[in-house]
N, C-alpha and C. Protein backbone atom coordinates (compact mmCIF):
# COMPACT_ATOMS: atom_id res chain seq x y z
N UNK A 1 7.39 24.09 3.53
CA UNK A 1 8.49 23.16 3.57
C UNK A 1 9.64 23.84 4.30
N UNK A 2 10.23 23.09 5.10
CA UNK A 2 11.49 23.63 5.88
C UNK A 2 12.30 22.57 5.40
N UNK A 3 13.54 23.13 5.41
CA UNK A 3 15.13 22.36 5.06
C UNK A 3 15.24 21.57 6.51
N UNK A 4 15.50 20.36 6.74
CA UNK A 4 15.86 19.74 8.43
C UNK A 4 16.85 18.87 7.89
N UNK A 5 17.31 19.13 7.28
CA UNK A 5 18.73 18.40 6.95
C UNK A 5 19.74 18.14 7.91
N UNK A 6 20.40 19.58 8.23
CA UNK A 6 21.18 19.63 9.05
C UNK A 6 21.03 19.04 10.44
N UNK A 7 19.51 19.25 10.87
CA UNK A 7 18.95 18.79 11.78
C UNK A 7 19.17 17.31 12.52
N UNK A 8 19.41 16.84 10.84
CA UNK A 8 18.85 15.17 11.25
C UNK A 8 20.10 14.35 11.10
N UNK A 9 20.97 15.39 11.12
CA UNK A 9 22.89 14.43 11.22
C UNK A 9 23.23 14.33 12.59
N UNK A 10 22.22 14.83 13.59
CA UNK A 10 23.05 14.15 15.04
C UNK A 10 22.83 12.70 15.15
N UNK A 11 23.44 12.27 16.18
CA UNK A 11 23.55 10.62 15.87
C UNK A 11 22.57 10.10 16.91
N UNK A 12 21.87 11.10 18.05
CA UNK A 12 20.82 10.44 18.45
C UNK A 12 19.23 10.73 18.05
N UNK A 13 18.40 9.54 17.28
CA UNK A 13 17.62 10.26 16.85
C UNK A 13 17.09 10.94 17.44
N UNK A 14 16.72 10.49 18.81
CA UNK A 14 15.48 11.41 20.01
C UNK A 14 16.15 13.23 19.99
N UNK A 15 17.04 13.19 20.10
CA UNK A 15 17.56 14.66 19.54
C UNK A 15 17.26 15.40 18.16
N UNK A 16 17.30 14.65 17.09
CA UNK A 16 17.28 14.91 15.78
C UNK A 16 16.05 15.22 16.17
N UNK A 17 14.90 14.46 16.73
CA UNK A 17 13.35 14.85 16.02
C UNK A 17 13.01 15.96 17.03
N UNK A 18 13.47 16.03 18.35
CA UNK A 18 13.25 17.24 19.04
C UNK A 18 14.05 18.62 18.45
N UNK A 19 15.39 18.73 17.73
CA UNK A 19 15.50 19.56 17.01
C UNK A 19 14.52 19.99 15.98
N UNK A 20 13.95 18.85 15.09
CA UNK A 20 13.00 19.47 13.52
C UNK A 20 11.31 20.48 14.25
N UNK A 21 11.37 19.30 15.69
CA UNK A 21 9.99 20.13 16.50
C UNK A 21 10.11 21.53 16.79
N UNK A 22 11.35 21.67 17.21
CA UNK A 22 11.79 23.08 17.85
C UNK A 22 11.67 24.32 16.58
N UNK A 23 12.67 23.28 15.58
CA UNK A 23 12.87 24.41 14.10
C UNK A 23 11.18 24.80 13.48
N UNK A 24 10.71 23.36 13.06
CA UNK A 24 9.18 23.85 12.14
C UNK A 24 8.45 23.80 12.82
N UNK A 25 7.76 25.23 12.86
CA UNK A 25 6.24 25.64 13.45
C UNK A 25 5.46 25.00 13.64
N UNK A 26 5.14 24.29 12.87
CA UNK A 26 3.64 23.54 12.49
C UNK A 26 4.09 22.00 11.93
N UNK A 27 5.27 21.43 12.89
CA UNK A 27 4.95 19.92 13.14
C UNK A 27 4.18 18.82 13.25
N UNK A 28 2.85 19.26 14.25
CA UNK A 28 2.72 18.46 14.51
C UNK A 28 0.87 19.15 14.13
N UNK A 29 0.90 20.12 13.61
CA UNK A 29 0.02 20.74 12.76
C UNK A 29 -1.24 20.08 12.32
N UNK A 30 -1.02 19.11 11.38
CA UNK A 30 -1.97 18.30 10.58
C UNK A 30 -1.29 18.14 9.31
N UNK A 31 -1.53 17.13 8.24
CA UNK A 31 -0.80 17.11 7.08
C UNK A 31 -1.60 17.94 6.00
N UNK A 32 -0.28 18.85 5.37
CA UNK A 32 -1.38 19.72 4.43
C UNK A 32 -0.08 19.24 3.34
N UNK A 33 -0.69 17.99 2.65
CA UNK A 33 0.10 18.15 1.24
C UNK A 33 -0.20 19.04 0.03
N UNK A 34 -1.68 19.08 -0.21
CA UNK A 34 -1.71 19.92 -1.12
C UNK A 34 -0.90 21.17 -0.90
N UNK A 35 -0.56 22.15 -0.05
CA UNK A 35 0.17 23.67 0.39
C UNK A 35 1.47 23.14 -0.36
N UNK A 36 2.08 22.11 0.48
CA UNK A 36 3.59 21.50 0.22
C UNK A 36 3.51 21.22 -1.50
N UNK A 37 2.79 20.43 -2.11
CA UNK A 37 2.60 20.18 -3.55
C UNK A 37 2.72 21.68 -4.45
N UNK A 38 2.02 22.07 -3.97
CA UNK A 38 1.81 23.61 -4.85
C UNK A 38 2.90 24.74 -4.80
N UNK A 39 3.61 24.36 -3.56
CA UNK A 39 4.47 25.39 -2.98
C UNK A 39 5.76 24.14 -4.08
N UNK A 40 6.29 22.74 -4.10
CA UNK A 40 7.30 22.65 -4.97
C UNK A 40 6.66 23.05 -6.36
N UNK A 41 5.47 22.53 -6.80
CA UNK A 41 5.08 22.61 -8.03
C UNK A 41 5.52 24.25 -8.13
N UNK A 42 5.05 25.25 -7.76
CA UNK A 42 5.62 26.58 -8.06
C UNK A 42 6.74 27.29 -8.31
N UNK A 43 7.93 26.82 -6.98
CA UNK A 43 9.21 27.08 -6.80
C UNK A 43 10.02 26.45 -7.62
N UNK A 44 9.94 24.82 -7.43
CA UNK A 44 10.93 24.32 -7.60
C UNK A 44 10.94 23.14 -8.81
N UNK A 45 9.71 23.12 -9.49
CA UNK A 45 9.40 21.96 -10.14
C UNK A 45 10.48 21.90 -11.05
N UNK A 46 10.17 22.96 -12.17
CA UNK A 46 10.91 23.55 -13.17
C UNK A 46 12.64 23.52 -12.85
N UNK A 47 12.69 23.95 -11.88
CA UNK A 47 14.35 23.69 -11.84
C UNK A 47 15.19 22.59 -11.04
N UNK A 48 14.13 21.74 -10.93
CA UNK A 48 14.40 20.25 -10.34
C UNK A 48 14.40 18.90 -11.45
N UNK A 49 13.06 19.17 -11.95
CA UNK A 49 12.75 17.94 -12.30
C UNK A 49 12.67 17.89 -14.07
N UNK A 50 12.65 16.92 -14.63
CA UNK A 50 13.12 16.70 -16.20
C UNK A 50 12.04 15.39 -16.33
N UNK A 51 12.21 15.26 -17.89
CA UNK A 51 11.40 14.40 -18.22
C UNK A 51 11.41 12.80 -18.16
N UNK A 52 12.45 12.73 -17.19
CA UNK A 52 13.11 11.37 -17.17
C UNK A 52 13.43 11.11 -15.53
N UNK A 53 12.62 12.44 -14.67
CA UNK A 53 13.02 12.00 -13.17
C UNK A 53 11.63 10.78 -12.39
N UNK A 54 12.42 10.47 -11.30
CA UNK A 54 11.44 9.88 -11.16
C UNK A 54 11.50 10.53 -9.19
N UNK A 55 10.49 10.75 -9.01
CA UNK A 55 9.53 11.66 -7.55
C UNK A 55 9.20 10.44 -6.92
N UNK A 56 10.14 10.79 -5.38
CA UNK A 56 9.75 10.21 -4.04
C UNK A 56 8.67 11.31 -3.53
N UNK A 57 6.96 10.43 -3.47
CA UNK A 57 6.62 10.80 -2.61
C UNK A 57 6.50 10.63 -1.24
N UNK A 58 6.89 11.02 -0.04
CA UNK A 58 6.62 9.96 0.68
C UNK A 58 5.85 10.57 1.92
N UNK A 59 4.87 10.07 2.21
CA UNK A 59 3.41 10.90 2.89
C UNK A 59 2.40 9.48 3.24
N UNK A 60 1.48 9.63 4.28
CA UNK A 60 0.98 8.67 4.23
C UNK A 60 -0.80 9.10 3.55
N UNK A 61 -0.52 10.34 3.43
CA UNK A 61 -2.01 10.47 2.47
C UNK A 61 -2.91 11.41 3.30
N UNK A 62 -2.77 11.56 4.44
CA UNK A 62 -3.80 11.60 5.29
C UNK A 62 -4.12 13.36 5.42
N UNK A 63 -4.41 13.96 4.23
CA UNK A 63 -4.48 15.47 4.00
C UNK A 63 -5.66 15.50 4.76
N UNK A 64 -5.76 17.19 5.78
CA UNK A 64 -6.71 17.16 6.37
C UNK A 64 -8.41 17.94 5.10
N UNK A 65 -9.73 17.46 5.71
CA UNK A 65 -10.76 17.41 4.93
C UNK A 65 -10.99 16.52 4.19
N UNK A 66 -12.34 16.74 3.24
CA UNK A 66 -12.90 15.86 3.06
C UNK A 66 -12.61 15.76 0.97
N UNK A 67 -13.76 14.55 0.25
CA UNK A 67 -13.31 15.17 -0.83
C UNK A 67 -13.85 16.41 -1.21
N UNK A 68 -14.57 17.21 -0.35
CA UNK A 68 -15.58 18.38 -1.13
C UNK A 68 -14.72 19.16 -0.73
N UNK A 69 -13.84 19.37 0.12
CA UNK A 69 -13.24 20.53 0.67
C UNK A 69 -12.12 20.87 -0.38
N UNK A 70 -12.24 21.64 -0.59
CA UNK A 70 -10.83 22.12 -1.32
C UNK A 70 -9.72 22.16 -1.50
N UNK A 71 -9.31 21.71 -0.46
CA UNK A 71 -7.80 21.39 -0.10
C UNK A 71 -7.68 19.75 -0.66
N UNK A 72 -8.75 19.09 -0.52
CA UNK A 72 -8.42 17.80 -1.34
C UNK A 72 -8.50 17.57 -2.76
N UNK A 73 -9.22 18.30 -3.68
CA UNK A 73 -9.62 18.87 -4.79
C UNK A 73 -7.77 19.73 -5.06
N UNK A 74 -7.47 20.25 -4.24
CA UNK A 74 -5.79 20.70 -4.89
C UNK A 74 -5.57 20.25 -4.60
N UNK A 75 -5.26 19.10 -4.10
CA UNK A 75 -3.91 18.13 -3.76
C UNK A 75 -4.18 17.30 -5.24
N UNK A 76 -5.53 16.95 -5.42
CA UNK A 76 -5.30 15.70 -7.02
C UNK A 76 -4.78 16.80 -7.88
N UNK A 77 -5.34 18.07 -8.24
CA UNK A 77 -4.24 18.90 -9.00
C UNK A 77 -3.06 19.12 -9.05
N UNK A 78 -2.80 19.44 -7.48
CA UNK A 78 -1.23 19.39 -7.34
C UNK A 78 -0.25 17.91 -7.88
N UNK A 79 -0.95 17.26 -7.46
CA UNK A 79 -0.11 16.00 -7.75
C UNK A 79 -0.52 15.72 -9.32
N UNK A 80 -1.33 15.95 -10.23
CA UNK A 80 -1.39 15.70 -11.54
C UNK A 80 0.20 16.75 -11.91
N UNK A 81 -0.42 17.75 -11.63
CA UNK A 81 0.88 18.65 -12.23
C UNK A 81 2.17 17.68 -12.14
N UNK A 82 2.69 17.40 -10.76
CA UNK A 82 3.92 16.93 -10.39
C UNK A 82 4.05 15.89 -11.13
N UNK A 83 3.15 15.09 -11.84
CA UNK A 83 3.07 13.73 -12.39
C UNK A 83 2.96 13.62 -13.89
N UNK A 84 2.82 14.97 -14.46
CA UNK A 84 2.84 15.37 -15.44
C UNK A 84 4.09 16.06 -16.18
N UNK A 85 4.86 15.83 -14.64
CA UNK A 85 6.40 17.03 -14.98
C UNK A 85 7.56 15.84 -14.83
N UNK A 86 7.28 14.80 -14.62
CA UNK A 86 8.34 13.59 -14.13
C UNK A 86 8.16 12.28 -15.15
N UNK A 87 9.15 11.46 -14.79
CA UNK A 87 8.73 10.21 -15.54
C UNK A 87 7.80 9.35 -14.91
N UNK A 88 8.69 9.08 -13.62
CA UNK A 88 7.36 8.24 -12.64
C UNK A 88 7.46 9.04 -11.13
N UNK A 89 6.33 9.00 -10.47
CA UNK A 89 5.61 9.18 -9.38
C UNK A 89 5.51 8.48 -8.40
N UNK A 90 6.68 8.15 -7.17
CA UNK A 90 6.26 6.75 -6.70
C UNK A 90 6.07 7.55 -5.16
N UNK A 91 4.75 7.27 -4.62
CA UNK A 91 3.99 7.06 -3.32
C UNK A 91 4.71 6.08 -2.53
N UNK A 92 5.77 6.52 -1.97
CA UNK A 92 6.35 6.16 -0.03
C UNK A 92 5.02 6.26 0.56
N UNK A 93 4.33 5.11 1.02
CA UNK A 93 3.24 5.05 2.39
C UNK A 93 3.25 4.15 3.25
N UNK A 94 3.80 5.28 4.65
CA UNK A 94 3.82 4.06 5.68
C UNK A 94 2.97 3.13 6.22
N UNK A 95 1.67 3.79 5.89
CA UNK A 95 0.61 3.22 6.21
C UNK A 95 0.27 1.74 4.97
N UNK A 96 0.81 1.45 4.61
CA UNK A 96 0.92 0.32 3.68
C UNK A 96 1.56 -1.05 4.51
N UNK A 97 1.86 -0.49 5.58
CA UNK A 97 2.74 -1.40 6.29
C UNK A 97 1.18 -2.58 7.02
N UNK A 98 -0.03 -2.11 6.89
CA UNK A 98 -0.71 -2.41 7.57
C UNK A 98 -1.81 -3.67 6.48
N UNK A 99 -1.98 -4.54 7.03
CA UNK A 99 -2.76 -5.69 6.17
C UNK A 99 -3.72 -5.10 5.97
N UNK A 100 -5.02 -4.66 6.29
CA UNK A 100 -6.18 -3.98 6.26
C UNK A 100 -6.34 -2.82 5.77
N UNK A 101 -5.12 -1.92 4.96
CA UNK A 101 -5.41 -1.06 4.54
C UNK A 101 -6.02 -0.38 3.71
N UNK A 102 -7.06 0.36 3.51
CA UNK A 102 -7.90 1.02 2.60
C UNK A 102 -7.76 1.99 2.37
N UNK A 103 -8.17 2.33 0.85
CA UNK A 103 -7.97 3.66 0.40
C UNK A 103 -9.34 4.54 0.89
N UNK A 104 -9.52 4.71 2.46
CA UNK A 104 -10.33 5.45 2.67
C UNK A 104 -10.34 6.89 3.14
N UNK A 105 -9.46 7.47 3.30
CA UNK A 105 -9.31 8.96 3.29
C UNK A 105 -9.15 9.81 1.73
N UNK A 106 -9.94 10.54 2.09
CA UNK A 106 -9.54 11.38 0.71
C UNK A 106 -8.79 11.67 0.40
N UNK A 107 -7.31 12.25 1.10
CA UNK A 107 -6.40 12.71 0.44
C UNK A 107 -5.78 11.52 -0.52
N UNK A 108 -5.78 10.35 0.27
CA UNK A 108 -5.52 8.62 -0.39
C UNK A 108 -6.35 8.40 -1.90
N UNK A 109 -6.98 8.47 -2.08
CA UNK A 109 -7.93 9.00 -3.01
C UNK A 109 -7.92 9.94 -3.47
N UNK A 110 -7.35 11.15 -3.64
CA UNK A 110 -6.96 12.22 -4.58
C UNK A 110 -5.76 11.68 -4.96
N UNK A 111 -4.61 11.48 -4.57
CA UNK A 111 -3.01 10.95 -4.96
C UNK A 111 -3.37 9.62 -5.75
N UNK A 112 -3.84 8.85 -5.23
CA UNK A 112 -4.09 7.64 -5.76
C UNK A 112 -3.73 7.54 -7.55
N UNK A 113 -4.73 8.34 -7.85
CA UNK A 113 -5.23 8.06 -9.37
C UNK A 113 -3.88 8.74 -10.32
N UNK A 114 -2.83 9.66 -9.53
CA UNK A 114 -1.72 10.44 -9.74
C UNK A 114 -0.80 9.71 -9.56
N UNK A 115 -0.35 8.73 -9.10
CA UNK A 115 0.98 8.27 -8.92
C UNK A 115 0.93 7.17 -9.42
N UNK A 116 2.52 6.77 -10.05
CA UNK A 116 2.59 5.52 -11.09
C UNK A 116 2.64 4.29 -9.99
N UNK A 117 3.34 4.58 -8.82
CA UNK A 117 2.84 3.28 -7.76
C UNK A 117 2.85 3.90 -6.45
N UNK A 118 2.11 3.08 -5.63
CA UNK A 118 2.23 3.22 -4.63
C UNK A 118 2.64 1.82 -3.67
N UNK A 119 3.85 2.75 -2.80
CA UNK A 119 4.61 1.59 -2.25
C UNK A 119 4.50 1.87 -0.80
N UNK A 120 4.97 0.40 -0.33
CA UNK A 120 5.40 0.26 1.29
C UNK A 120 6.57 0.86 1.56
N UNK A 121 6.71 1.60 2.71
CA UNK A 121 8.01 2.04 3.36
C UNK A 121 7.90 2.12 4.76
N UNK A 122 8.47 0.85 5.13
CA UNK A 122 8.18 0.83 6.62
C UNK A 122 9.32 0.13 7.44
N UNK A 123 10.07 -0.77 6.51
CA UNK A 123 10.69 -1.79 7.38
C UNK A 123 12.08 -1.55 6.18
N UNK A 124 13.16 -1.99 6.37
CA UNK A 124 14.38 -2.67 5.35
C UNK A 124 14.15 -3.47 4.59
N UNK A 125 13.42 -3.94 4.67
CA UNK A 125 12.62 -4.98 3.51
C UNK A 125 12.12 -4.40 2.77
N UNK A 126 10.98 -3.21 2.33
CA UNK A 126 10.77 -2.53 2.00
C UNK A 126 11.23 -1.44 0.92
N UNK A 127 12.21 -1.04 2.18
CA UNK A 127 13.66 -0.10 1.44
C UNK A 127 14.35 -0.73 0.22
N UNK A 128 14.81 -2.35 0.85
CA UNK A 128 15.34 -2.83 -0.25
C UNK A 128 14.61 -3.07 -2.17
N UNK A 129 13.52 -3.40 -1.78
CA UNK A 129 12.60 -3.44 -2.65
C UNK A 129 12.61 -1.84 -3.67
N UNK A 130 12.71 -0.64 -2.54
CA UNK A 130 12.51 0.24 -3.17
C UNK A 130 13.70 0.67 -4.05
N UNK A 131 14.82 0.22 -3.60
CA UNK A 131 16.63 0.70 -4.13
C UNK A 131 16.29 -0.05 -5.39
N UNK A 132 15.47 -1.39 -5.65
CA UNK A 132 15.63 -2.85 -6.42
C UNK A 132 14.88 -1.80 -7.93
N UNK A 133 13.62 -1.51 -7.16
CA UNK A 133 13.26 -0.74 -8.23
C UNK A 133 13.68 0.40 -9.01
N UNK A 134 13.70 1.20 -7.94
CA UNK A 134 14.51 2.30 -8.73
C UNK A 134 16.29 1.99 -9.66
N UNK A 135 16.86 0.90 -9.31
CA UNK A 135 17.85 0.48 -9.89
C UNK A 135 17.66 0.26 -11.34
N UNK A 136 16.17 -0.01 -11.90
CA UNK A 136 15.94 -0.99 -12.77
C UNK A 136 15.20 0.65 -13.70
N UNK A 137 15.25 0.53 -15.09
CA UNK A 137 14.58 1.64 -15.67
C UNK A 137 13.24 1.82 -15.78
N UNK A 138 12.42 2.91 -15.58
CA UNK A 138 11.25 2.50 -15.42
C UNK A 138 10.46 1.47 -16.75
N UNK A 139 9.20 1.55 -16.55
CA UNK A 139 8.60 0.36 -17.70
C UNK A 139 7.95 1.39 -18.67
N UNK A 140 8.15 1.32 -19.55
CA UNK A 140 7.37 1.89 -20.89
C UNK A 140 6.33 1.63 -21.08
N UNK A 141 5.10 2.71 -21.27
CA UNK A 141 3.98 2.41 -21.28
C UNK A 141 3.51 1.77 -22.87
């Protein structure tokens, strides 16, 4: 995980994203959530999160390998942990934006069964939906 905060306050984006390319190594890499999962679950869980937070994930799933490979096998761990340390778990996927979408990648299928929802984030419509919810307390099981 890299900080691109600072990065992403210039006011043109085409700058902003050629700055975060320049700063992190491994941009354009492949997605390794499980590394990222394990690396907050380790560092930062504990001094972030409480029993009443509720976790933006927001990823479109697409961890590289398969389910036998290992790296997808820690990502459903990683994300149990994280889901086990919060109140709710909510899955940002852009790829939701799409009518035909299936839960056919594994990493989509390891997170899946871990997060209390999984949502669209693609458009302002979307967004709004997401402010609507989080406004509201979560639901008691």
């Amino acid at each position: 995980m890299t900080p691109i905060t600072r990065l992403l306050k210039q006011r043109d984006p085409d700058l902003a994203i050629a700055a975060v390319s320049r700063r992190v190594h491994d941009w354009s890499g492949g997605t390794r959530i499980s590394a990222c999962l394990h690396e907050f679950n380790q560092h930062w869980m504990r001094r972030v999160l409480s029993s009443d937070t509720t976790v933006l994930l927001i990823t479109d799933g697409l961890e590289q390998g398969s389910e036998a490979d290992p790296a997808c096998q820690r990502l459903a761990f990683e994300a149990q942990r994280l889901r086990l340390s919060c109140e709710r778990l909510l899955w940002l996927n852009p790829l939701l934006r799409f009518e035909g979408f299936e839960a056919k990648a594994a990493g989509v299928r390891a997170l899946l069964p871990e997060v209390t929802q999984h949502l669209p984030v693609h458009n302002l419509l979307s967004l709004q939906e997401l402010a609507s919810l989080l406004s509201k307390p979560p639901a008691r099981p």
